[in-house]
PDB file of N, CA and C in Angstrom:
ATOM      1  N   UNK A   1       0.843  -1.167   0.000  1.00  0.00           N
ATOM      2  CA  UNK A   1       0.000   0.000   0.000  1.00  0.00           C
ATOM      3  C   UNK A   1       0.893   1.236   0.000  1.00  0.00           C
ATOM      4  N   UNK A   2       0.365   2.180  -0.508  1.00  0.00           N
ATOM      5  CA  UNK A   2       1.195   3.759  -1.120  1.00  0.00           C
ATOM      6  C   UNK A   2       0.706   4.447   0.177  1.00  0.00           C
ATOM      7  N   UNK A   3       1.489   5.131   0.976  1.00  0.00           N
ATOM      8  CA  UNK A   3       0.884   5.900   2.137  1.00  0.00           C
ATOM      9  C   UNK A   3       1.870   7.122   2.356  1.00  0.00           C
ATOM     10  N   UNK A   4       1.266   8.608   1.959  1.00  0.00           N
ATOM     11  CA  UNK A   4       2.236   9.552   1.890  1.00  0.00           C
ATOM     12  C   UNK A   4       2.048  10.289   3.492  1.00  0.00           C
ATOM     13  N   UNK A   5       3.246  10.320   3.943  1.00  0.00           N
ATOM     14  CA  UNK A   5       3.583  10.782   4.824  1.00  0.00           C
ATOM     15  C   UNK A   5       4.457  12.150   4.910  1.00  0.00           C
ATOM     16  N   UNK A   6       4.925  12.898   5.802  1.00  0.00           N
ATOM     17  CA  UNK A   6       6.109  14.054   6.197  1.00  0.00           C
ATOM     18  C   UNK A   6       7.048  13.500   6.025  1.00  0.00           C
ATOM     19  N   UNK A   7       8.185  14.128   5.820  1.00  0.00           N
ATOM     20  CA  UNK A   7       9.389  13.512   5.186  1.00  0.00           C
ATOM     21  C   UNK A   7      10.347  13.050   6.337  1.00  0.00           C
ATOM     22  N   UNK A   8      10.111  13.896   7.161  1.00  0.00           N
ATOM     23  CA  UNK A   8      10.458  13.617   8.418  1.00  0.00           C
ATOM     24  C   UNK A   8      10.050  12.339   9.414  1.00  0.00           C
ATOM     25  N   UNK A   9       9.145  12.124   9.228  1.00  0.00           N
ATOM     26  CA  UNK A   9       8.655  11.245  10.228  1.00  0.00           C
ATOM     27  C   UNK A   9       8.459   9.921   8.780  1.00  0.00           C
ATOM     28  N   UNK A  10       9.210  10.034   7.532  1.00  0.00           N
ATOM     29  CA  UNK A  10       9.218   8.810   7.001  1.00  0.00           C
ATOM     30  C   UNK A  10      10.606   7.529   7.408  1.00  0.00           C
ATOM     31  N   UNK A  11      10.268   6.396   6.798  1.00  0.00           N
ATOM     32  CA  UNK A  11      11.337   5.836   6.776  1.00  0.00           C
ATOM     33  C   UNK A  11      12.926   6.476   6.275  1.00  0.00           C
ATOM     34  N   UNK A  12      13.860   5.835   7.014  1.00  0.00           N
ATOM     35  CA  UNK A  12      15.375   6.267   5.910  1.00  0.00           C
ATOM     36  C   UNK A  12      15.180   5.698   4.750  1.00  0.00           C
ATOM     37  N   UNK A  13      16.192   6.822   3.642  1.00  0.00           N
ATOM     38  CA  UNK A  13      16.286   6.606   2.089  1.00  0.00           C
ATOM     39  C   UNK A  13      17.795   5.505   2.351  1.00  0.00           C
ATOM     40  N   UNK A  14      16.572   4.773   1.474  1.00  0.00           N
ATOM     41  CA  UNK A  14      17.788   3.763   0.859  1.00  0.00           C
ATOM     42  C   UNK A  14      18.665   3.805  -0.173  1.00  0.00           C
ATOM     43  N   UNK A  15      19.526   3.053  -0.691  1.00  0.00           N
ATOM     44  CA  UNK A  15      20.070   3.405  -1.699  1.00  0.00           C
ATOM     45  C   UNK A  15      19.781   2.770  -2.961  1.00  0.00           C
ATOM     46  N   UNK A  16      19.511   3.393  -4.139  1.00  0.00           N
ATOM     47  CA  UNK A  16      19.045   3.352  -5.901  1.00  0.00           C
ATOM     48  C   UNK A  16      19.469   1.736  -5.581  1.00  0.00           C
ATOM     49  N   UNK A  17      20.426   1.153  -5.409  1.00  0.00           N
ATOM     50  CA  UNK A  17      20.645  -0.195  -5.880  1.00  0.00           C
ATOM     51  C   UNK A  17      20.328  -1.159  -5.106  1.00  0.00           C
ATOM     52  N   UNK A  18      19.835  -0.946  -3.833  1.00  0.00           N
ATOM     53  CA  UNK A  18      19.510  -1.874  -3.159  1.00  0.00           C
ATOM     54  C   UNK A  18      17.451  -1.617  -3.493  1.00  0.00           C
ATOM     55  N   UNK A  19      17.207  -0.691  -4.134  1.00  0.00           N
ATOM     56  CA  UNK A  19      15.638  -1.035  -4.152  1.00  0.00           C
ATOM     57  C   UNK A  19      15.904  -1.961  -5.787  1.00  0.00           C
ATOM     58  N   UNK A  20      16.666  -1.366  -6.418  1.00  0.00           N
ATOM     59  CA  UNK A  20      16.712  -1.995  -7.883  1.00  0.00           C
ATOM     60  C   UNK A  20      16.601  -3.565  -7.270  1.00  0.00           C
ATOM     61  N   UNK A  21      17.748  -3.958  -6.865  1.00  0.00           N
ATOM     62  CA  UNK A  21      17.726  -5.520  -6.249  1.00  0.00           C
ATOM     63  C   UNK A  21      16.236  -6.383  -6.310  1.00  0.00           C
ATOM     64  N   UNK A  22      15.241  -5.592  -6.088  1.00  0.00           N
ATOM     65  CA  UNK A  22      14.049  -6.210  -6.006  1.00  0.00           C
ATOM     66  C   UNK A  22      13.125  -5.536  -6.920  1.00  0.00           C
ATOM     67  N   UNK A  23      13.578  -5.118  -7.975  1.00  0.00           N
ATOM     68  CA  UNK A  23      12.691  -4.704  -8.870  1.00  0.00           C
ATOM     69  C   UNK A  23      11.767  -3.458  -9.041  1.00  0.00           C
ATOM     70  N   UNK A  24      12.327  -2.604  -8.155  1.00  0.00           N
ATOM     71  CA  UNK A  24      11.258  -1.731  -7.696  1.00  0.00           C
ATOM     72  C   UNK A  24      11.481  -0.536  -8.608  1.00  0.00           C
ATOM     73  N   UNK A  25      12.657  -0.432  -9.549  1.00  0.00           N
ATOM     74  CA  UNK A  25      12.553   0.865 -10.624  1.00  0.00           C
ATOM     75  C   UNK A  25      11.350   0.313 -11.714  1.00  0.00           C
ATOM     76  N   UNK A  26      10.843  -0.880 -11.867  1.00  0.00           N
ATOM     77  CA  UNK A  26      10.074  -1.203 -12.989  1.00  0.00           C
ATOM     78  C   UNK A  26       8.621  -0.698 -12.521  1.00  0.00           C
ATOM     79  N   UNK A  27       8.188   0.014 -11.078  1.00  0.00           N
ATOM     80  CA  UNK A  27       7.017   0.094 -10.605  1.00  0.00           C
ATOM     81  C   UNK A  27       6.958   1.810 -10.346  1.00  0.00           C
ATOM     82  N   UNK A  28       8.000   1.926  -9.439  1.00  0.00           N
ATOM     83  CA  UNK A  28       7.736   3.242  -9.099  1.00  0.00           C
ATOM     84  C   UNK A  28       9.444   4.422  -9.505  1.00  0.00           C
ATOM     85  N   UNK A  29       9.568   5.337  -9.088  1.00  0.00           N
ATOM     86  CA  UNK A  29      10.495   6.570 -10.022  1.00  0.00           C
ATOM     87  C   UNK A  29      11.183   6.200  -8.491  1.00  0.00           C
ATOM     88  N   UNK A  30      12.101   6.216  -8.472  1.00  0.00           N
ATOM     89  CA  UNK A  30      13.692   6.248  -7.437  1.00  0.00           C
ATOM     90  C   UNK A  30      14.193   6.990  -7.434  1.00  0.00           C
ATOM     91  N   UNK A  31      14.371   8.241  -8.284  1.00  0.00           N
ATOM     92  CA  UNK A  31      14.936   9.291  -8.375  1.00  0.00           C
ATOM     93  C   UNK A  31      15.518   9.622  -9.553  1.00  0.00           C
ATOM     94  N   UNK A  32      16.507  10.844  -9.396  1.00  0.00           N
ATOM     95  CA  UNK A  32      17.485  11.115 -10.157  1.00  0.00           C
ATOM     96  C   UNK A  32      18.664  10.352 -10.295  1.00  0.00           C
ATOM     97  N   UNK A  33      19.374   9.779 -11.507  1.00  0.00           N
ATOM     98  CA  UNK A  33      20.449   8.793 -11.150  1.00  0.00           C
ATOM     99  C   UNK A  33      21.742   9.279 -10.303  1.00  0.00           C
ATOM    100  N   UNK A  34      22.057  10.943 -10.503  1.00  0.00           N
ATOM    101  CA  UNK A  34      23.432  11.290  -9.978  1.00  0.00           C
ATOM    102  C   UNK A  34      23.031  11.157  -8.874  1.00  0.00           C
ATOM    103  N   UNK A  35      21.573  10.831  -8.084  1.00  0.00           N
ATOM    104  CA  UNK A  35      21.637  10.442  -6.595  1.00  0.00           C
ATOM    105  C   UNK A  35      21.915   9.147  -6.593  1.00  0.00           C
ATOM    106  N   UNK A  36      23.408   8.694  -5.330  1.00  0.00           N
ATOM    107  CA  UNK A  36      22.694   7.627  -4.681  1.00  0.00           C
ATOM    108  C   UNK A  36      21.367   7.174  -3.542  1.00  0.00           C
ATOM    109  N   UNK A  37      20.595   7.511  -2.908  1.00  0.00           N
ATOM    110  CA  UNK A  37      19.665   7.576  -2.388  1.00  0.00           C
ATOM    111  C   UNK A  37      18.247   7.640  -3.378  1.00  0.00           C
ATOM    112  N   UNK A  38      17.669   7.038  -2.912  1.00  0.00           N
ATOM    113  CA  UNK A  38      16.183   7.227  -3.954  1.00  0.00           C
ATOM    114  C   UNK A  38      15.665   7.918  -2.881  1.00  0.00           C
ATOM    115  N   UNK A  39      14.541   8.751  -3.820  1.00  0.00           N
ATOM    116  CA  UNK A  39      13.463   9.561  -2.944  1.00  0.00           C
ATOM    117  C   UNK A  39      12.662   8.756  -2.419  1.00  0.00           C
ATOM    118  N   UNK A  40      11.884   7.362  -3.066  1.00  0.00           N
ATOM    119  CA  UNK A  40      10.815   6.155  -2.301  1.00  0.00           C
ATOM    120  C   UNK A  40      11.585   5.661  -1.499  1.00  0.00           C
ATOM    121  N   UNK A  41      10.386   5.789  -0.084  1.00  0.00           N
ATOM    122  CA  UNK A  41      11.161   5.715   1.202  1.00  0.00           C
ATOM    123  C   UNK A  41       9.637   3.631   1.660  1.00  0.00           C
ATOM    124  N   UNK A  42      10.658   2.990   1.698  1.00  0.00           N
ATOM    125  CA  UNK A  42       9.990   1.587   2.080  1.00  0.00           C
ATOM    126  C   UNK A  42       9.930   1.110   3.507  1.00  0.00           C
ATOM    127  N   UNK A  43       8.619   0.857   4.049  1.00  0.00           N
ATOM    128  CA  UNK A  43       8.331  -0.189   5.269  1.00  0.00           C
ATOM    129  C   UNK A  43       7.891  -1.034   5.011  1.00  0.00           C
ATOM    130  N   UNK A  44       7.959  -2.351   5.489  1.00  0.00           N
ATOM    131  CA  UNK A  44       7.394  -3.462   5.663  1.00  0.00           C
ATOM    132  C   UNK A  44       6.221  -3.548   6.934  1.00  0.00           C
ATOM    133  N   UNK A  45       5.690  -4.033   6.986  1.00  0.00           N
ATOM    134  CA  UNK A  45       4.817  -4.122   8.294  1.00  0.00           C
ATOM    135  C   UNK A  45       4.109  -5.343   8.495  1.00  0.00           C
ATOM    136  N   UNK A  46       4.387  -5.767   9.936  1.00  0.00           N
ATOM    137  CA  UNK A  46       5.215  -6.619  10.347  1.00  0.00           C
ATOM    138  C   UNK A  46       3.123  -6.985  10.869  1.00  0.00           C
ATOM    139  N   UNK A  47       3.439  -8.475  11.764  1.00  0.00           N
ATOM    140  CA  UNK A  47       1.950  -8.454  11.892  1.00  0.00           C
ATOM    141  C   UNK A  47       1.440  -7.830  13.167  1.00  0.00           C
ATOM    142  N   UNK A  48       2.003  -7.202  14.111  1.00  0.00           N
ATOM    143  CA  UNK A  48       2.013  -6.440  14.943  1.00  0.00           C
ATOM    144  C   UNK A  48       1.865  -4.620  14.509  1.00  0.00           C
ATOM    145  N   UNK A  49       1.528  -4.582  13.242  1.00  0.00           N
ATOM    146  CA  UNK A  49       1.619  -2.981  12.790  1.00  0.00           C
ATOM    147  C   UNK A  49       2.781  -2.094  12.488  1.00  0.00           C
ATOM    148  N   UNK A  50       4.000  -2.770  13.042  1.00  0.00           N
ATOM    149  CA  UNK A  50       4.976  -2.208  13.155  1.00  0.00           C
ATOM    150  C   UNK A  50       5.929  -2.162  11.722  1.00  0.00           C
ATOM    151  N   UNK A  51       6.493  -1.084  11.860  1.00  0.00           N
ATOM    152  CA  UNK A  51       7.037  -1.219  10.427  1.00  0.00           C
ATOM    153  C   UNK A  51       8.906  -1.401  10.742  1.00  0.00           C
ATOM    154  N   UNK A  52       9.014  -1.793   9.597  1.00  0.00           N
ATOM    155  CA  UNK A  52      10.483  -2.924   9.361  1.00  0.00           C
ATOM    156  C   UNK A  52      11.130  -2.285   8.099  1.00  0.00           C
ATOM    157  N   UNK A  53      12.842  -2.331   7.994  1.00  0.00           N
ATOM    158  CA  UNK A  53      12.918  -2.263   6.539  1.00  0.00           C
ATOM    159  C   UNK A  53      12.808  -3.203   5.867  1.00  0.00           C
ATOM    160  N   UNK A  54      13.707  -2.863   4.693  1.00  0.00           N
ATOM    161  CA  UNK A  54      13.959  -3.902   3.924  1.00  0.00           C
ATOM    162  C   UNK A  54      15.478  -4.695   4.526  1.00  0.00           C
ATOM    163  N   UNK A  55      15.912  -6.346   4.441  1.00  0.00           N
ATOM    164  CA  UNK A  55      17.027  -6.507   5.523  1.00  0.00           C
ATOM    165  C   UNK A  55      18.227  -5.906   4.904  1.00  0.00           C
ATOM    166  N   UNK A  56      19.187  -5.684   6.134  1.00  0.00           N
ATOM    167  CA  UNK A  56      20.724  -4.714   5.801  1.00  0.00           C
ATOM    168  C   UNK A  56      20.165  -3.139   6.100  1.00  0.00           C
ATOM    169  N   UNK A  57      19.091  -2.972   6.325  1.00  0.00           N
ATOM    170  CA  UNK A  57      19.084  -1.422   6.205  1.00  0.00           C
ATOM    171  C   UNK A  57      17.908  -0.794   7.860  1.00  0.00           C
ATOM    172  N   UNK A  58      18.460   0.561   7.699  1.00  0.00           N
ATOM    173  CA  UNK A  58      17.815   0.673   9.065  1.00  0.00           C
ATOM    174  C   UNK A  58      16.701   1.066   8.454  1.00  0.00           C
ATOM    175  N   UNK A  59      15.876   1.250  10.192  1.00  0.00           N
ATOM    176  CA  UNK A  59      14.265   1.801   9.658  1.00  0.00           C
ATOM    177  C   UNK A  59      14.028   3.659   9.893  1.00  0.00           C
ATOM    178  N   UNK A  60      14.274   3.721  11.079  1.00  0.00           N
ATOM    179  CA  UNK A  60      14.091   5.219  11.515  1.00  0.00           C
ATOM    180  C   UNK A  60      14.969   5.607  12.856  1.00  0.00           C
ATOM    181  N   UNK A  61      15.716   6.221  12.898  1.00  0.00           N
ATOM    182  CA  UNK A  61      16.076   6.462  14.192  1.00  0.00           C
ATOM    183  C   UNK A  61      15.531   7.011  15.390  1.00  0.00           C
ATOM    184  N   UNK A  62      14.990   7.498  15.292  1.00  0.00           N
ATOM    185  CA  UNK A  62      14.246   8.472  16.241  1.00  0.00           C
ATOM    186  C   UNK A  62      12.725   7.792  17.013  1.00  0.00           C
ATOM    187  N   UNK A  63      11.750   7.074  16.006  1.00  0.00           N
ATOM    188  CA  UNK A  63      10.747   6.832  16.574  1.00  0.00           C
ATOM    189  C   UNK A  63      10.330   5.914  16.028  1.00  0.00           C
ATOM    190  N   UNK A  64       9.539   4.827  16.692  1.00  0.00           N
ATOM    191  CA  UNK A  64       9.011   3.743  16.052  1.00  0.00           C
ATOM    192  C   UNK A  64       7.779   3.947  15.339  1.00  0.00           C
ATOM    193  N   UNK A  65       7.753   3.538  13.862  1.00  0.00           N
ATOM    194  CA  UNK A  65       6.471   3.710  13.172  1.00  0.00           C
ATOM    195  C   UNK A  65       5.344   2.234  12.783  1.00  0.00           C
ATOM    196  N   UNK A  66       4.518   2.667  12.941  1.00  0.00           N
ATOM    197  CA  UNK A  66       3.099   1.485  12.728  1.00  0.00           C
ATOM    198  C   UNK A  66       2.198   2.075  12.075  1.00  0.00           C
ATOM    199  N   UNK A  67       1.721   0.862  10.890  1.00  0.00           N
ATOM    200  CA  UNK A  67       0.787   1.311  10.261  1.00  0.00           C
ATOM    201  C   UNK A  67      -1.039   0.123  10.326  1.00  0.00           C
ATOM    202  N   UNK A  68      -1.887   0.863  10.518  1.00  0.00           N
ATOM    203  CA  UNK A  68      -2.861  -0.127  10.325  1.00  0.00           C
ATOM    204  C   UNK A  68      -3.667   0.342   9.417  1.00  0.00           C
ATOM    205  N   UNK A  69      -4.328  -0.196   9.050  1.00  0.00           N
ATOM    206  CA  UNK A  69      -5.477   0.453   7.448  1.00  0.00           C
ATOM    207  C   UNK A  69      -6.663   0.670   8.223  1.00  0.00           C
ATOM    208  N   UNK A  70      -6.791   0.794   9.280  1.00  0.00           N
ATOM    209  CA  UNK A  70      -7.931   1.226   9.883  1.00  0.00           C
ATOM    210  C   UNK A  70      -7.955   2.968  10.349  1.00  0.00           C
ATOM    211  N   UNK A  71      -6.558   2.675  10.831  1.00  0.00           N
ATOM    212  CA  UNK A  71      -5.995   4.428  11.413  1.00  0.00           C
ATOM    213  C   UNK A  71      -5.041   5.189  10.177  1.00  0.00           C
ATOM    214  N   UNK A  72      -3.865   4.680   9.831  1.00  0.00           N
ATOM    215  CA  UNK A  72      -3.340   4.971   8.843  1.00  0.00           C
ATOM    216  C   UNK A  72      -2.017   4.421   9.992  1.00  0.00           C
ATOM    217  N   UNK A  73      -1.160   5.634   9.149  1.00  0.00           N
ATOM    218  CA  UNK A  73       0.602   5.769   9.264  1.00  0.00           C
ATOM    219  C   UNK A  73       0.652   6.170  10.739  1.00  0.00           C
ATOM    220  N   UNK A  74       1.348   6.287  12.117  1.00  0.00           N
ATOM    221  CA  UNK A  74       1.791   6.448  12.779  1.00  0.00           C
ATOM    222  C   UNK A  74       3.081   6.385  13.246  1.00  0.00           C
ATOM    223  N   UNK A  75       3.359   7.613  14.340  1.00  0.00           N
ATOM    224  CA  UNK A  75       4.840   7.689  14.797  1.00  0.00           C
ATOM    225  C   UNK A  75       4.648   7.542  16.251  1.00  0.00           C
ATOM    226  N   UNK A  76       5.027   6.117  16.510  1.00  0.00           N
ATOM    227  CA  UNK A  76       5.065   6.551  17.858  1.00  0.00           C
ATOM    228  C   UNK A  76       6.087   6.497  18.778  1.00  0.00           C
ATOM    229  N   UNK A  77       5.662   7.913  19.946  1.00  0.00           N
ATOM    230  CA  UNK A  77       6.928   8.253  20.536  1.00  0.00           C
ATOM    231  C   UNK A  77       6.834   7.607  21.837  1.00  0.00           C
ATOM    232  N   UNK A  78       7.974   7.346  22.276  1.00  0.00           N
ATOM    233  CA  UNK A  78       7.683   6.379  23.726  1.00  0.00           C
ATOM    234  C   UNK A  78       8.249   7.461  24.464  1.00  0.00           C
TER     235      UNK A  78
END
């Protein structure tokens, strides 16, 4: 699911070649190439709501995020 959020309170940008790895320039725009970093920022979510990266990569530093399709996107701060 596509869920636009603040840029701030999104996941970390990964890098152009690790989303390529899984196919993901054939779906959605990654950016400009002289970036390494793509602008599409990815969570997984986990069955607890919680969101995950993709593995090798972090998720967010600052705050844990959960998403449910009932509420939406959340940041939550402990």
């Amino acid at each position: 699911q596509i869920v636009s959020v603040r840029a701030h309170d999104a996941p970390t940008q990964m890098p152009v070649e690790s989303l390529k790895k899984f196919g993901l320039q054939h779906c959605f725009y990654l950016g400009s190439p002289e970036y390494d970093e793509a602008i599409l920022r990815i969570g997984l979510v986990d069955r607890t709501g919680d969101l995950t990266s993709l593995p090798g990569h972090e998720m967010h530093a600052k705050h844990r995020l959960n998403y449910r399709s009932d509420i939406g996107y959340r940041v939550m701060k402990d």
